[in-house]
ModelCIF file with pLDDT and N, C-alpha, C, O atoms, coordinates in Angstrom:
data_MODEL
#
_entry.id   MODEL 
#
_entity.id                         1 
_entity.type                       polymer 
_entity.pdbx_number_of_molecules   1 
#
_entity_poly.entity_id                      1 
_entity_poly.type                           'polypeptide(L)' 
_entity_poly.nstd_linkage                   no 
_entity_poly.nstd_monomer                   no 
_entity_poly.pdbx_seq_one_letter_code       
;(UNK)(UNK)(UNK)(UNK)(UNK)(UNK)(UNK)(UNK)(UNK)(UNK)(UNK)(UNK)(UNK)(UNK)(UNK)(UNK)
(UNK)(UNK)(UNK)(UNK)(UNK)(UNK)(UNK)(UNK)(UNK)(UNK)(UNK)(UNK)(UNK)(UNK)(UNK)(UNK)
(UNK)(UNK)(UNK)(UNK)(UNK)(UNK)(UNK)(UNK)(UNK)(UNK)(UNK)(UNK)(UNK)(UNK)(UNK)
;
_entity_poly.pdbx_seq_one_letter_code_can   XXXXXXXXXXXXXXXXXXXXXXXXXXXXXXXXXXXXXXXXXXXXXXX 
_entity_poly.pdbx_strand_id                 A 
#
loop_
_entity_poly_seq.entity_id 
_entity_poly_seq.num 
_entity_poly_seq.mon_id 
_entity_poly_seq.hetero 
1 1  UNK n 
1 2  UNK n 
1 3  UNK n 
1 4  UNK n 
1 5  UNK n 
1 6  UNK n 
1 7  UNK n 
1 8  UNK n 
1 9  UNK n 
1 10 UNK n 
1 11 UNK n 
1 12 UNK n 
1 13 UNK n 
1 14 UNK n 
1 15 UNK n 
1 16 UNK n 
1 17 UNK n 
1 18 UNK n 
1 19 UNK n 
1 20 UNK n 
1 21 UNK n 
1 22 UNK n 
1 23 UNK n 
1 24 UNK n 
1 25 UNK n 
1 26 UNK n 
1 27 UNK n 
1 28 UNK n 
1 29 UNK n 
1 30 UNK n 
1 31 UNK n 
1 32 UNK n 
1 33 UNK n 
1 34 UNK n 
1 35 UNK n 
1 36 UNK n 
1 37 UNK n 
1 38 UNK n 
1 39 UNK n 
1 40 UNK n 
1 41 UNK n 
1 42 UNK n 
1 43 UNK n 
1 44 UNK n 
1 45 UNK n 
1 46 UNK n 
1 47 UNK n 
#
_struct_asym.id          A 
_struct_asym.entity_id   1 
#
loop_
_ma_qa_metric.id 
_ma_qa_metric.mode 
_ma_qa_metric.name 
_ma_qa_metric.software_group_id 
_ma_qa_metric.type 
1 global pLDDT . pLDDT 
2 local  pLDDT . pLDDT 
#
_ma_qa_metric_global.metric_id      1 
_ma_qa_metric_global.metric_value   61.89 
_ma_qa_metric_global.model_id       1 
_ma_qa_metric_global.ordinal_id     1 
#
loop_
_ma_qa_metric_local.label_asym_id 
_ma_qa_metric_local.label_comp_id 
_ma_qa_metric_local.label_seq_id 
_ma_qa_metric_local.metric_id 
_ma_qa_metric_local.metric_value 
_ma_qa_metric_local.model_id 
_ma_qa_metric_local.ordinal_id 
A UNK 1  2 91.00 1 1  
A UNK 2  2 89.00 1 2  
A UNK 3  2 86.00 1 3  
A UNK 4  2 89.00 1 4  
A UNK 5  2 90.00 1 5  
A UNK 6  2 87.00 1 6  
A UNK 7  2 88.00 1 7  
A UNK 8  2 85.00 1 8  
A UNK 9  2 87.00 1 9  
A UNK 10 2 86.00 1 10 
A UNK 11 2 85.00 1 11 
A UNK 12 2 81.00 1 12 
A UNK 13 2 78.00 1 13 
A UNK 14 2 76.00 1 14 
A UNK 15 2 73.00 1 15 
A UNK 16 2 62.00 1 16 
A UNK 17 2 58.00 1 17 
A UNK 18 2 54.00 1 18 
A UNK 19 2 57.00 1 19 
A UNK 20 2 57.00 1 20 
A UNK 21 2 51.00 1 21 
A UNK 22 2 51.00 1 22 
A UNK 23 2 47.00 1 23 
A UNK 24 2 41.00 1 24 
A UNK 25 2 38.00 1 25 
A UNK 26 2 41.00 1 26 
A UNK 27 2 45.00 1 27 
A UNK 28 2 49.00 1 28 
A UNK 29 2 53.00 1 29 
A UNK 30 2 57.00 1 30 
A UNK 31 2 62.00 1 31 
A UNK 32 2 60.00 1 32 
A UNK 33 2 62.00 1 33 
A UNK 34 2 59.00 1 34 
A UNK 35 2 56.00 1 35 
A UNK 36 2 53.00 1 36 
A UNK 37 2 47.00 1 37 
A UNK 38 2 51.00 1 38 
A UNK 39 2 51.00 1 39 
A UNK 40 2 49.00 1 40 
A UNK 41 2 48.00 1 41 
A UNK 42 2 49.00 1 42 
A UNK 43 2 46.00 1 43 
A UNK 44 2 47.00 1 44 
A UNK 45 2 46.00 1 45 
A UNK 46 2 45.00 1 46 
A UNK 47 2 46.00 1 47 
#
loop_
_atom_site.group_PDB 
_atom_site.id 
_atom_site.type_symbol 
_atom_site.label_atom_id 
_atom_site.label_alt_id 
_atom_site.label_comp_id 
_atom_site.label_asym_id 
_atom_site.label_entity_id 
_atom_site.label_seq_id 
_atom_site.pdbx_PDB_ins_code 
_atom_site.Cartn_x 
_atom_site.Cartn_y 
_atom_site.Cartn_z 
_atom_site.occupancy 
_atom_site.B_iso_or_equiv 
_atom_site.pdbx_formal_charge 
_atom_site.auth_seq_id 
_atom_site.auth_comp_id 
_atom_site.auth_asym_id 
_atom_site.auth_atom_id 
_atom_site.pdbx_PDB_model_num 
ATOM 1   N N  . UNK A 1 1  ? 186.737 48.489 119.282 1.00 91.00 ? 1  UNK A N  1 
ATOM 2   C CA . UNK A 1 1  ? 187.338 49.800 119.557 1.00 91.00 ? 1  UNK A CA 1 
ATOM 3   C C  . UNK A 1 1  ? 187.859 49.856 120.991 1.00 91.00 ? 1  UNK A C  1 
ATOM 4   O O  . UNK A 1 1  ? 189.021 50.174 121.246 1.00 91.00 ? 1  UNK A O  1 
ATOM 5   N N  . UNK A 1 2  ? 186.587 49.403 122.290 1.00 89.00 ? 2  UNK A N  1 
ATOM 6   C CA . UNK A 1 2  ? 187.564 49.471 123.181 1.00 89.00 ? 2  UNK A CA 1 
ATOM 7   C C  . UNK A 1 2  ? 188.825 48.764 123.517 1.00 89.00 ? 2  UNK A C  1 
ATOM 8   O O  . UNK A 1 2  ? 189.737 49.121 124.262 1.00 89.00 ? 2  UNK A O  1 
ATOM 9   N N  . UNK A 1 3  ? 188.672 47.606 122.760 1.00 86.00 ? 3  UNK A N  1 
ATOM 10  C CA . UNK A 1 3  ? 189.949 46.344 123.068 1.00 86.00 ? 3  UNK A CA 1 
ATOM 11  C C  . UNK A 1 3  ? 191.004 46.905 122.249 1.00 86.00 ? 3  UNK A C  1 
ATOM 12  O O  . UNK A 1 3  ? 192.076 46.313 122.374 1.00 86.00 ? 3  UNK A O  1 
ATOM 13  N N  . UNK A 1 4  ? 190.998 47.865 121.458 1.00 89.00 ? 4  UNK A N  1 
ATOM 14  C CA . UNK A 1 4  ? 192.268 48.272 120.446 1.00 89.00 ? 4  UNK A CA 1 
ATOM 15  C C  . UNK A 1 4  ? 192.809 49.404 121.603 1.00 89.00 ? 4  UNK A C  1 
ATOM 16  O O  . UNK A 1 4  ? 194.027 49.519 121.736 1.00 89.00 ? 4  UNK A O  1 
ATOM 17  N N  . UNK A 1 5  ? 192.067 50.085 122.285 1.00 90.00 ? 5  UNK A N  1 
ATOM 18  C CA . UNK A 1 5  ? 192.272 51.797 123.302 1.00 90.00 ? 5  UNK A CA 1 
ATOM 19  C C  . UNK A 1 5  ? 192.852 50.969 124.542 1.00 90.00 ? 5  UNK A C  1 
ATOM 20  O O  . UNK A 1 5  ? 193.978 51.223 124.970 1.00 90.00 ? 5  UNK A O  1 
ATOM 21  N N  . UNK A 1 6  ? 191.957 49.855 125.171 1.00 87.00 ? 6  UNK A N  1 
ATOM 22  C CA . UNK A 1 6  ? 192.852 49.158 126.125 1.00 87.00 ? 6  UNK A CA 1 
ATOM 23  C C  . UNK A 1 6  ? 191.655 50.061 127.361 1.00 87.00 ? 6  UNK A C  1 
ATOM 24  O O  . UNK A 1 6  ? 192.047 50.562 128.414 1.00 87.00 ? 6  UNK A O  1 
ATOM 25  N N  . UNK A 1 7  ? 190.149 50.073 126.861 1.00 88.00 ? 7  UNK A N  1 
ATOM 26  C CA . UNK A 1 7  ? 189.040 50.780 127.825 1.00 88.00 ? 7  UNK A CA 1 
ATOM 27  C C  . UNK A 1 7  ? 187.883 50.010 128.240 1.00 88.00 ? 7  UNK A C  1 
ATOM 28  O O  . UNK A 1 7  ? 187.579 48.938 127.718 1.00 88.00 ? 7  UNK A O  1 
ATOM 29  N N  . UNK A 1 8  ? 187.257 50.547 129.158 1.00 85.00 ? 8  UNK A N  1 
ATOM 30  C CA . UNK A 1 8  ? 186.358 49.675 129.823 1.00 85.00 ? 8  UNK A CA 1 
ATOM 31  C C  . UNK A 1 8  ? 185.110 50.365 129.228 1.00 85.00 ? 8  UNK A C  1 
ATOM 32  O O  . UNK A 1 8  ? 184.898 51.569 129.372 1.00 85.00 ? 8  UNK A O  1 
ATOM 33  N N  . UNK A 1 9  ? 184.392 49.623 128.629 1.00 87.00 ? 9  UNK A N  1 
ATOM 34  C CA . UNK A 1 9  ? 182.627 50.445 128.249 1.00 87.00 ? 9  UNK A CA 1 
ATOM 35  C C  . UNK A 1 9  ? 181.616 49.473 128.257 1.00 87.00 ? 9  UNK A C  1 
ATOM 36  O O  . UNK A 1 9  ? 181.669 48.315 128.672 1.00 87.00 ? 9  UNK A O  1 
ATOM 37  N N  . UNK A 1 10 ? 180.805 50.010 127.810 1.00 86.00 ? 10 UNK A N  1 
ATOM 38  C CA . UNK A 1 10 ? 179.558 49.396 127.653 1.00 86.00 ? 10 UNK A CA 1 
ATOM 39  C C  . UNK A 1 10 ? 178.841 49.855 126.175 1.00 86.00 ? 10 UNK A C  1 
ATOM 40  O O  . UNK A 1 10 ? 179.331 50.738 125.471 1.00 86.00 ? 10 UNK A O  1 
ATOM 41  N N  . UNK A 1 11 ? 177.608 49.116 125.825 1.00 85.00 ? 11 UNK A N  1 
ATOM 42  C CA . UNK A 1 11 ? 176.979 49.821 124.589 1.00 85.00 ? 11 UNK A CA 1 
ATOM 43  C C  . UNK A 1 11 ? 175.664 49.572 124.863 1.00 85.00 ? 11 UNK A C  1 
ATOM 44  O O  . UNK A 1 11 ? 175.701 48.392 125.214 1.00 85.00 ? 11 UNK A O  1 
ATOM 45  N N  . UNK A 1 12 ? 174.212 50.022 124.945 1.00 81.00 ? 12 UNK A N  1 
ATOM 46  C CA . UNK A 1 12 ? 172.989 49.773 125.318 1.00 81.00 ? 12 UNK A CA 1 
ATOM 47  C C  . UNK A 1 12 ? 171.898 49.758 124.382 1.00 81.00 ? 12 UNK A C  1 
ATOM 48  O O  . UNK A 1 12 ? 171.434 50.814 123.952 1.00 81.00 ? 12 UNK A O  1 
ATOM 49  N N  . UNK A 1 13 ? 171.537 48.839 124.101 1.00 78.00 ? 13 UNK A N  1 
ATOM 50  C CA . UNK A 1 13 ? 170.132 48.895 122.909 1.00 78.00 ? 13 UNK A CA 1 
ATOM 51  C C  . UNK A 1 13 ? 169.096 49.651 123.507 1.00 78.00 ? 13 UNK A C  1 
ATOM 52  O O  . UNK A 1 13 ? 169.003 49.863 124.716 1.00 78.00 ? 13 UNK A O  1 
ATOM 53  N N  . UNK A 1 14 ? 168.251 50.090 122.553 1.00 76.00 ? 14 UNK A N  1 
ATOM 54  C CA . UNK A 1 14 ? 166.594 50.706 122.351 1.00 76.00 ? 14 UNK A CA 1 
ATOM 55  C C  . UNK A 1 14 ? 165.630 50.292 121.027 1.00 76.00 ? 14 UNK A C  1 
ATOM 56  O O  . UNK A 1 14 ? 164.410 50.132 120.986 1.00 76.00 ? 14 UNK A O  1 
ATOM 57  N N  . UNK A 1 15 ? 166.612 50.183 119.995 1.00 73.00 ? 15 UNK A N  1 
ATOM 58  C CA . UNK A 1 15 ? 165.351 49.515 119.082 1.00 73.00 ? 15 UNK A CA 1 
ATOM 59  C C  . UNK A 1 15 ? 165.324 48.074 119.291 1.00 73.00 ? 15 UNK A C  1 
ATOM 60  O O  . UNK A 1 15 ? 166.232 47.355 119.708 1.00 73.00 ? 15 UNK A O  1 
ATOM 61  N N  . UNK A 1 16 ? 164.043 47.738 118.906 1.00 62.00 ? 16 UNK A N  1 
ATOM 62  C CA . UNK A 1 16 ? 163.566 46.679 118.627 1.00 62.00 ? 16 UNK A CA 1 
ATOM 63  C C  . UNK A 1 16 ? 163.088 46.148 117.371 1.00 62.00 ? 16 UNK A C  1 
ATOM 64  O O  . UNK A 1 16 ? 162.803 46.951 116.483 1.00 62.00 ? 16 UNK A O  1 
ATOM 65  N N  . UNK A 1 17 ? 162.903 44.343 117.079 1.00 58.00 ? 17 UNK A N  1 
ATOM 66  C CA . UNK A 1 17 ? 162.106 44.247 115.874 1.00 58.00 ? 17 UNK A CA 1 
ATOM 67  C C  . UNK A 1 17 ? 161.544 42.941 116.555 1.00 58.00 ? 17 UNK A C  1 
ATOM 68  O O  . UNK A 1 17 ? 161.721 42.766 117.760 1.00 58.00 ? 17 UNK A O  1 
ATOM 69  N N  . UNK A 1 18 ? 160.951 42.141 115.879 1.00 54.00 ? 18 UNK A N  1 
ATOM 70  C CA . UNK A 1 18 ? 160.598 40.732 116.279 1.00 54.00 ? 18 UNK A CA 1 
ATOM 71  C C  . UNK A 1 18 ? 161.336 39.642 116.496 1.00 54.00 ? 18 UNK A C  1 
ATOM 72  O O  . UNK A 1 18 ? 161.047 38.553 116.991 1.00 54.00 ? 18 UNK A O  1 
ATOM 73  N N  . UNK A 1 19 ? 162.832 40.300 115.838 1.00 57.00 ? 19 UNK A N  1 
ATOM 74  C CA . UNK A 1 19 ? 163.963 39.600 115.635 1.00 57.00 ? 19 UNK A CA 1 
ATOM 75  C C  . UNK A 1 19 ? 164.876 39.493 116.556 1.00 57.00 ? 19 UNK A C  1 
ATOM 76  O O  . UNK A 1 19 ? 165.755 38.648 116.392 1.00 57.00 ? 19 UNK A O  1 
ATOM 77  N N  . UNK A 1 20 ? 164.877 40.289 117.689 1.00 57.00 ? 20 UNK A N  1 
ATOM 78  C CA . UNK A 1 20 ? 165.393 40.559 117.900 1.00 57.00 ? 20 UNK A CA 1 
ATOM 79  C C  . UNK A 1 20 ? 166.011 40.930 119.589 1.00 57.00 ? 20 UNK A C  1 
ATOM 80  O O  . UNK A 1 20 ? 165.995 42.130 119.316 1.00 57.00 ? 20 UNK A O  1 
ATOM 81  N N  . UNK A 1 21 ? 166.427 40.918 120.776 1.00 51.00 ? 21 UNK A N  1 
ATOM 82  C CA . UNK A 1 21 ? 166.560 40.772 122.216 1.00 51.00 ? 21 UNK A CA 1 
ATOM 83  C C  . UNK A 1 21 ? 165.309 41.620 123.040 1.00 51.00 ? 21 UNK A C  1 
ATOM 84  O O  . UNK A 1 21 ? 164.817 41.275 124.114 1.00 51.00 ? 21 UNK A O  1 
ATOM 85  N N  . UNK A 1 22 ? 164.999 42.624 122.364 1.00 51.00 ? 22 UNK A N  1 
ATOM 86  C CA . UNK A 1 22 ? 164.618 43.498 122.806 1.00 51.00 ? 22 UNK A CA 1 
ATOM 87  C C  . UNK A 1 22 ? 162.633 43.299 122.976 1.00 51.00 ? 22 UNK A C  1 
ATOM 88  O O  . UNK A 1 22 ? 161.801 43.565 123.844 1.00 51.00 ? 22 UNK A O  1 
ATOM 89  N N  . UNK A 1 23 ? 162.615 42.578 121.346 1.00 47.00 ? 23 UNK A N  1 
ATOM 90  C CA . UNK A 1 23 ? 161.406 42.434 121.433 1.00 47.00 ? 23 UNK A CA 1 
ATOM 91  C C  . UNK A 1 23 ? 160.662 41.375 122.968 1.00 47.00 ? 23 UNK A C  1 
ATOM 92  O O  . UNK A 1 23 ? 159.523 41.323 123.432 1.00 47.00 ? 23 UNK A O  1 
ATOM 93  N N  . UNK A 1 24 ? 161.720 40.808 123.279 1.00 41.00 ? 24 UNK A N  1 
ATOM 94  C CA . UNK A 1 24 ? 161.557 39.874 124.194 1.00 41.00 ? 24 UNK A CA 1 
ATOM 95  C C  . UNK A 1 24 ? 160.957 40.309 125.898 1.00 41.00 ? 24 UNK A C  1 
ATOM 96  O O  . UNK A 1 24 ? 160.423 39.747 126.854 1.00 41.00 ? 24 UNK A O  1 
ATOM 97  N N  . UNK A 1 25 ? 161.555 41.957 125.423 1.00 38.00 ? 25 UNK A N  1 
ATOM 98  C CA . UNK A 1 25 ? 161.363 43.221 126.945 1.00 38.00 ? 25 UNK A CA 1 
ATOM 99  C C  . UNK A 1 25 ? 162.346 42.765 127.557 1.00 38.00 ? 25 UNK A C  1 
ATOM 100 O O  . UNK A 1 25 ? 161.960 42.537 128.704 1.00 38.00 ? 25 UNK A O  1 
ATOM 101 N N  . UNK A 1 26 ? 163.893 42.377 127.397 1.00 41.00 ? 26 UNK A N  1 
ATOM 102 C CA . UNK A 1 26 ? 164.869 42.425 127.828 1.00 41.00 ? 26 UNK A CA 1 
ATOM 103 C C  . UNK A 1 26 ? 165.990 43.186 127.045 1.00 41.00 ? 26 UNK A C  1 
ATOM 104 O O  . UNK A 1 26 ? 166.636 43.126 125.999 1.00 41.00 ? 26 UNK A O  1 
ATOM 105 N N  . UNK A 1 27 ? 165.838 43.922 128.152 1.00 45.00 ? 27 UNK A N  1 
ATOM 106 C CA . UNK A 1 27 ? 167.025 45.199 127.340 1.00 45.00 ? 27 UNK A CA 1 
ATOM 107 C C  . UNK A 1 27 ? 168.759 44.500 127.284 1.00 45.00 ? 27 UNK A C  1 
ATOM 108 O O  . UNK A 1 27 ? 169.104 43.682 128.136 1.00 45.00 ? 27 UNK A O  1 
ATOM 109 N N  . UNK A 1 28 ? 169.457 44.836 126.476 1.00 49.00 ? 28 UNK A N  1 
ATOM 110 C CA . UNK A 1 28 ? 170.373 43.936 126.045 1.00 49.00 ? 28 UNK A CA 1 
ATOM 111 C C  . UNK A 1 28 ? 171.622 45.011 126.485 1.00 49.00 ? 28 UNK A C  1 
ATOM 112 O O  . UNK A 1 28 ? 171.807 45.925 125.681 1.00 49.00 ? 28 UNK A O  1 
ATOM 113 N N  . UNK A 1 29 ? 172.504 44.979 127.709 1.00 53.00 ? 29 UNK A N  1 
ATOM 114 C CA . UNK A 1 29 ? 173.592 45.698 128.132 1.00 53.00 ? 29 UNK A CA 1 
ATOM 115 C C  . UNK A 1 29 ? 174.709 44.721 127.748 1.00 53.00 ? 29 UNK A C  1 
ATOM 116 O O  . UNK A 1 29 ? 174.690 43.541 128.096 1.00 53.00 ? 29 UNK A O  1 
ATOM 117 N N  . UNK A 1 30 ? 176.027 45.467 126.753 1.00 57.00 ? 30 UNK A N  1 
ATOM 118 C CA . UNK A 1 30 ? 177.131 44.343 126.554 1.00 57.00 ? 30 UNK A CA 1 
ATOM 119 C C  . UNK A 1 30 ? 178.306 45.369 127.100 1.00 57.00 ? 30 UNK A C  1 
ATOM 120 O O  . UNK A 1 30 ? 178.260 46.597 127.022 1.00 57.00 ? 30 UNK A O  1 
ATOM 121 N N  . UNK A 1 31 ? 179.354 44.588 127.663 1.00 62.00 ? 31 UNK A N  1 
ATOM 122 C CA . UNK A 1 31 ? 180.163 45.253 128.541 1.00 62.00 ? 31 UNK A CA 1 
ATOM 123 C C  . UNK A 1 31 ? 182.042 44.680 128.019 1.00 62.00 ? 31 UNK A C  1 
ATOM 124 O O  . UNK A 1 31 ? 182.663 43.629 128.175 1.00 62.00 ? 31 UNK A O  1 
ATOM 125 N N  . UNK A 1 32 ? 182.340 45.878 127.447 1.00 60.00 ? 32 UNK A N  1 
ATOM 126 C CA . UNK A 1 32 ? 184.209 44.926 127.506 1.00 60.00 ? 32 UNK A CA 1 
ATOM 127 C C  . UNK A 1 32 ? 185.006 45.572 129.155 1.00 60.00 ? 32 UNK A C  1 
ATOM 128 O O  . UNK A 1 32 ? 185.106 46.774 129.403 1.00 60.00 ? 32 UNK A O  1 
ATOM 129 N N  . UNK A 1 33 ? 185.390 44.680 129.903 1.00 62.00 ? 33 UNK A N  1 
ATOM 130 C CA . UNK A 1 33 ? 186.271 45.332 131.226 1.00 62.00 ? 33 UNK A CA 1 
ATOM 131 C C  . UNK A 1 33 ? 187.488 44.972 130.634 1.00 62.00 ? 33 UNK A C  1 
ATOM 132 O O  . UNK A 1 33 ? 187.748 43.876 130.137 1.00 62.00 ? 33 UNK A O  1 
ATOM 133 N N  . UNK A 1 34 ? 188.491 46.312 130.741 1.00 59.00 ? 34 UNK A N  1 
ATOM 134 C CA . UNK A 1 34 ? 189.288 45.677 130.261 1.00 59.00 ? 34 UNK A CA 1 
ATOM 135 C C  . UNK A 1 34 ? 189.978 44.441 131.268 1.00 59.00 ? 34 UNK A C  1 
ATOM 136 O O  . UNK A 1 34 ? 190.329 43.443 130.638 1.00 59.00 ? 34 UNK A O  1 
ATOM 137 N N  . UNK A 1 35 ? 190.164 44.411 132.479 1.00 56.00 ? 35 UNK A N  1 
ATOM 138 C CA . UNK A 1 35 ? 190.772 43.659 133.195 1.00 56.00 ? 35 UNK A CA 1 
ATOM 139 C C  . UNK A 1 35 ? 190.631 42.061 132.823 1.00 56.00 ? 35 UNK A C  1 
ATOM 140 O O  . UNK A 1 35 ? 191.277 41.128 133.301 1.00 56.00 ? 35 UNK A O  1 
ATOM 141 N N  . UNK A 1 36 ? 189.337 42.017 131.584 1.00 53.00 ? 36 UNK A N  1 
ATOM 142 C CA . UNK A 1 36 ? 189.443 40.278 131.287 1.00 53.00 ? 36 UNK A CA 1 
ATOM 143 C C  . UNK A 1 36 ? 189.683 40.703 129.910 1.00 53.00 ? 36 UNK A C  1 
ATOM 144 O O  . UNK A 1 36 ? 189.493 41.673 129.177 1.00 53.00 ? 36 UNK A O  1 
ATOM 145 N N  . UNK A 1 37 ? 190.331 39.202 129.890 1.00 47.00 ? 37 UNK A N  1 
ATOM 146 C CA . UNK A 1 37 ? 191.209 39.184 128.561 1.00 47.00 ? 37 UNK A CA 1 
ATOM 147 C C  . UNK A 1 37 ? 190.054 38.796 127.424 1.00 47.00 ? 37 UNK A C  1 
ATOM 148 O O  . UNK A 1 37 ? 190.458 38.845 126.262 1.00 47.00 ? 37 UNK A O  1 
ATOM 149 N N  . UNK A 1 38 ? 188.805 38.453 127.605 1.00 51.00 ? 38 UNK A N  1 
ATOM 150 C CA . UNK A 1 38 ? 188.374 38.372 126.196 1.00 51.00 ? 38 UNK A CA 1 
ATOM 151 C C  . UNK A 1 38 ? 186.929 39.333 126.463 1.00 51.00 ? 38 UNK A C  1 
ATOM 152 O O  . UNK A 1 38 ? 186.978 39.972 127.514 1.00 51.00 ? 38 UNK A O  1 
ATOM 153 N N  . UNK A 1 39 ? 185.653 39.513 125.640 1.00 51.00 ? 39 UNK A N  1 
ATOM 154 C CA . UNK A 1 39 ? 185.300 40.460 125.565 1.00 51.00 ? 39 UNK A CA 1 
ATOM 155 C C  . UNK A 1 39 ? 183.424 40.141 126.581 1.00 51.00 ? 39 UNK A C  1 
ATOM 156 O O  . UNK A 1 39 ? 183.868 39.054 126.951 1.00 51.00 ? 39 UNK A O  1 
ATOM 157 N N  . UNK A 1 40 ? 183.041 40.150 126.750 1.00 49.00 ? 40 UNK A N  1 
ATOM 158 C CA . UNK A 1 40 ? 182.227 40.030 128.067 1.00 49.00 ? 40 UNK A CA 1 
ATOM 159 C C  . UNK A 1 40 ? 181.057 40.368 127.840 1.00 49.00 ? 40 UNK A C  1 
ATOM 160 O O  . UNK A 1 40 ? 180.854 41.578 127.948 1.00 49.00 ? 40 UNK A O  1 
ATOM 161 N N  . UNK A 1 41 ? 179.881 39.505 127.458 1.00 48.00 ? 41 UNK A N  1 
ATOM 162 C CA . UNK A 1 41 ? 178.464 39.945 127.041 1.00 48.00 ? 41 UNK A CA 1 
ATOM 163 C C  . UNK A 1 41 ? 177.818 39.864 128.478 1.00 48.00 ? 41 UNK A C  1 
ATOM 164 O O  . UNK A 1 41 ? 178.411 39.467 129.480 1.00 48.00 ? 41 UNK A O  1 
ATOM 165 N N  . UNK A 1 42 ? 176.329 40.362 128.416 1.00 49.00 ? 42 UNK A N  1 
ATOM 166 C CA . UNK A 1 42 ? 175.589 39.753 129.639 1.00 49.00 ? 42 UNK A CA 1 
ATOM 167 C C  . UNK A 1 42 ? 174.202 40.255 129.384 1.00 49.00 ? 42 UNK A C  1 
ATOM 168 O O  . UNK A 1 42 ? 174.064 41.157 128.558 1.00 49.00 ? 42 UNK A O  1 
ATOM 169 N N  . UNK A 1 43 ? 173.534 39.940 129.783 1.00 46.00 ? 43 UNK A N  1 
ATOM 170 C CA . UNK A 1 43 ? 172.122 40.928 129.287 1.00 46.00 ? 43 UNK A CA 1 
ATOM 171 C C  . UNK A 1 43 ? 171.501 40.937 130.782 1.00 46.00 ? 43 UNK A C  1 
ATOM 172 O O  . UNK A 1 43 ? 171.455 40.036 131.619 1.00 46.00 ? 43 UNK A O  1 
ATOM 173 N N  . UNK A 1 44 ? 171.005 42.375 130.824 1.00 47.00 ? 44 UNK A N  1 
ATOM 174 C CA . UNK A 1 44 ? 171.070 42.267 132.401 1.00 47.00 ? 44 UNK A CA 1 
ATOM 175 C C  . UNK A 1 44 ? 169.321 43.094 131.926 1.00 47.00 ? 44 UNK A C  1 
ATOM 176 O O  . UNK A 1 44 ? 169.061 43.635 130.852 1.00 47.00 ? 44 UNK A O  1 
ATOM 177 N N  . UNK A 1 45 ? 168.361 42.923 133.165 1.00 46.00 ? 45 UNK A N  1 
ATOM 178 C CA . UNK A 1 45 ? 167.087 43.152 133.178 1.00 46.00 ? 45 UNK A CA 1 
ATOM 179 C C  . UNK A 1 45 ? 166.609 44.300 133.252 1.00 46.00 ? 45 UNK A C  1 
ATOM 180 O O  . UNK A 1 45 ? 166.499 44.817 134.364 1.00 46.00 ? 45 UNK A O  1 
ATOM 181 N N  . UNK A 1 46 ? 166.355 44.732 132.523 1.00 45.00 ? 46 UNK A N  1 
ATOM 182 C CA . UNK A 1 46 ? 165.856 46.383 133.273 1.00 45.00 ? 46 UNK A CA 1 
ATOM 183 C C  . UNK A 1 46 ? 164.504 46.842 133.410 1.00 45.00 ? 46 UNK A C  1 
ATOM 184 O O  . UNK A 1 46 ? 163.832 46.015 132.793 1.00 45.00 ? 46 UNK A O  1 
ATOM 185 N N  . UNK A 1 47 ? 163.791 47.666 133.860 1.00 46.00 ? 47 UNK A N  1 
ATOM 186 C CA . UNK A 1 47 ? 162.106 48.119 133.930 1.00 46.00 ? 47 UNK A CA 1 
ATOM 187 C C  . UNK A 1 47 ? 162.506 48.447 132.819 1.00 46.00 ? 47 UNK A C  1 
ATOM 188 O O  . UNK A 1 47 ? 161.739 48.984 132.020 1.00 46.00 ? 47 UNK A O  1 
#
Protein backbone atom coordinates (compact mmCIF):
# COMPACT_ATOMS: atom_id res chain seq x y z
CA UNK A 1 0.00 0.00 0.00
CA UNK A 2 2.62 2.40 0.81
CA UNK A 3 4.75 1.65 -2.41
CA UNK A 4 1.44 2.00 -4.62
CA UNK A 5 0.67 5.96 -2.54
CA UNK A 6 4.48 6.66 -3.08
CA UNK A 7 4.61 7.00 1.38
CA UNK A 8 6.91 6.52 4.00
CA UNK A 9 5.52 4.17 7.09
CA UNK A 10 6.10 1.77 9.27
CA UNK A 11 3.92 -1.27 10.75
CA UNK A 12 4.67 -2.62 14.50
CA UNK A 13 3.92 -6.08 15.99
CA UNK A 14 2.40 -7.06 19.58
CA UNK A 15 1.21 -10.54 19.27
CA UNK A 16 3.15 -13.27 19.74
CA UNK A 17 3.25 -17.21 19.35
CA UNK A 18 6.24 -19.61 19.61
CA UNK A 19 6.46 -19.15 16.04
CA UNK A 20 7.15 -16.40 15.80
CA UNK A 21 9.76 -12.79 16.17
CA UNK A 22 8.22 -11.73 19.01
CA UNK A 23 8.31 -14.74 21.07
CA UNK A 24 12.04 -14.22 20.91
CA UNK A 25 11.35 -10.53 23.08
CA UNK A 26 12.32 -8.77 19.97
CA UNK A 27 9.79 -6.55 18.86
CA UNK A 28 9.69 -6.62 15.05
CA UNK A 29 9.55 -2.72 13.44
CA UNK A 30 9.31 -2.96 9.35
CA UNK A 31 9.76 0.31 7.59
CA UNK A 32 9.08 1.26 3.57
CA UNK A 33 11.10 4.99 3.02
CA UNK A 34 10.03 5.90 0.17
CA UNK A 35 13.38 7.45 -0.93
CA UNK A 36 14.74 3.62 -1.50
CA UNK A 37 13.66 1.94 -4.28
CA UNK A 38 12.88 -1.44 -2.78
CA UNK A 39 11.08 -2.10 0.47
CA UNK A 40 13.24 -2.03 3.82
CA UNK A 41 12.85 -4.50 6.82
CA UNK A 42 14.88 -4.14 10.10
CA UNK A 43 13.97 -5.30 13.47
CA UNK A 44 15.08 -2.89 15.83
CA UNK A 45 15.17 -3.68 19.91
CA UNK A 46 12.88 -2.35 22.13
CA UNK A 47 12.24 -2.63 26.26
Amino acid sequence: VLLSLGLGGRILHFSSSPDTYLHNHEGLSIRYDKSLKNKHREKEKRR
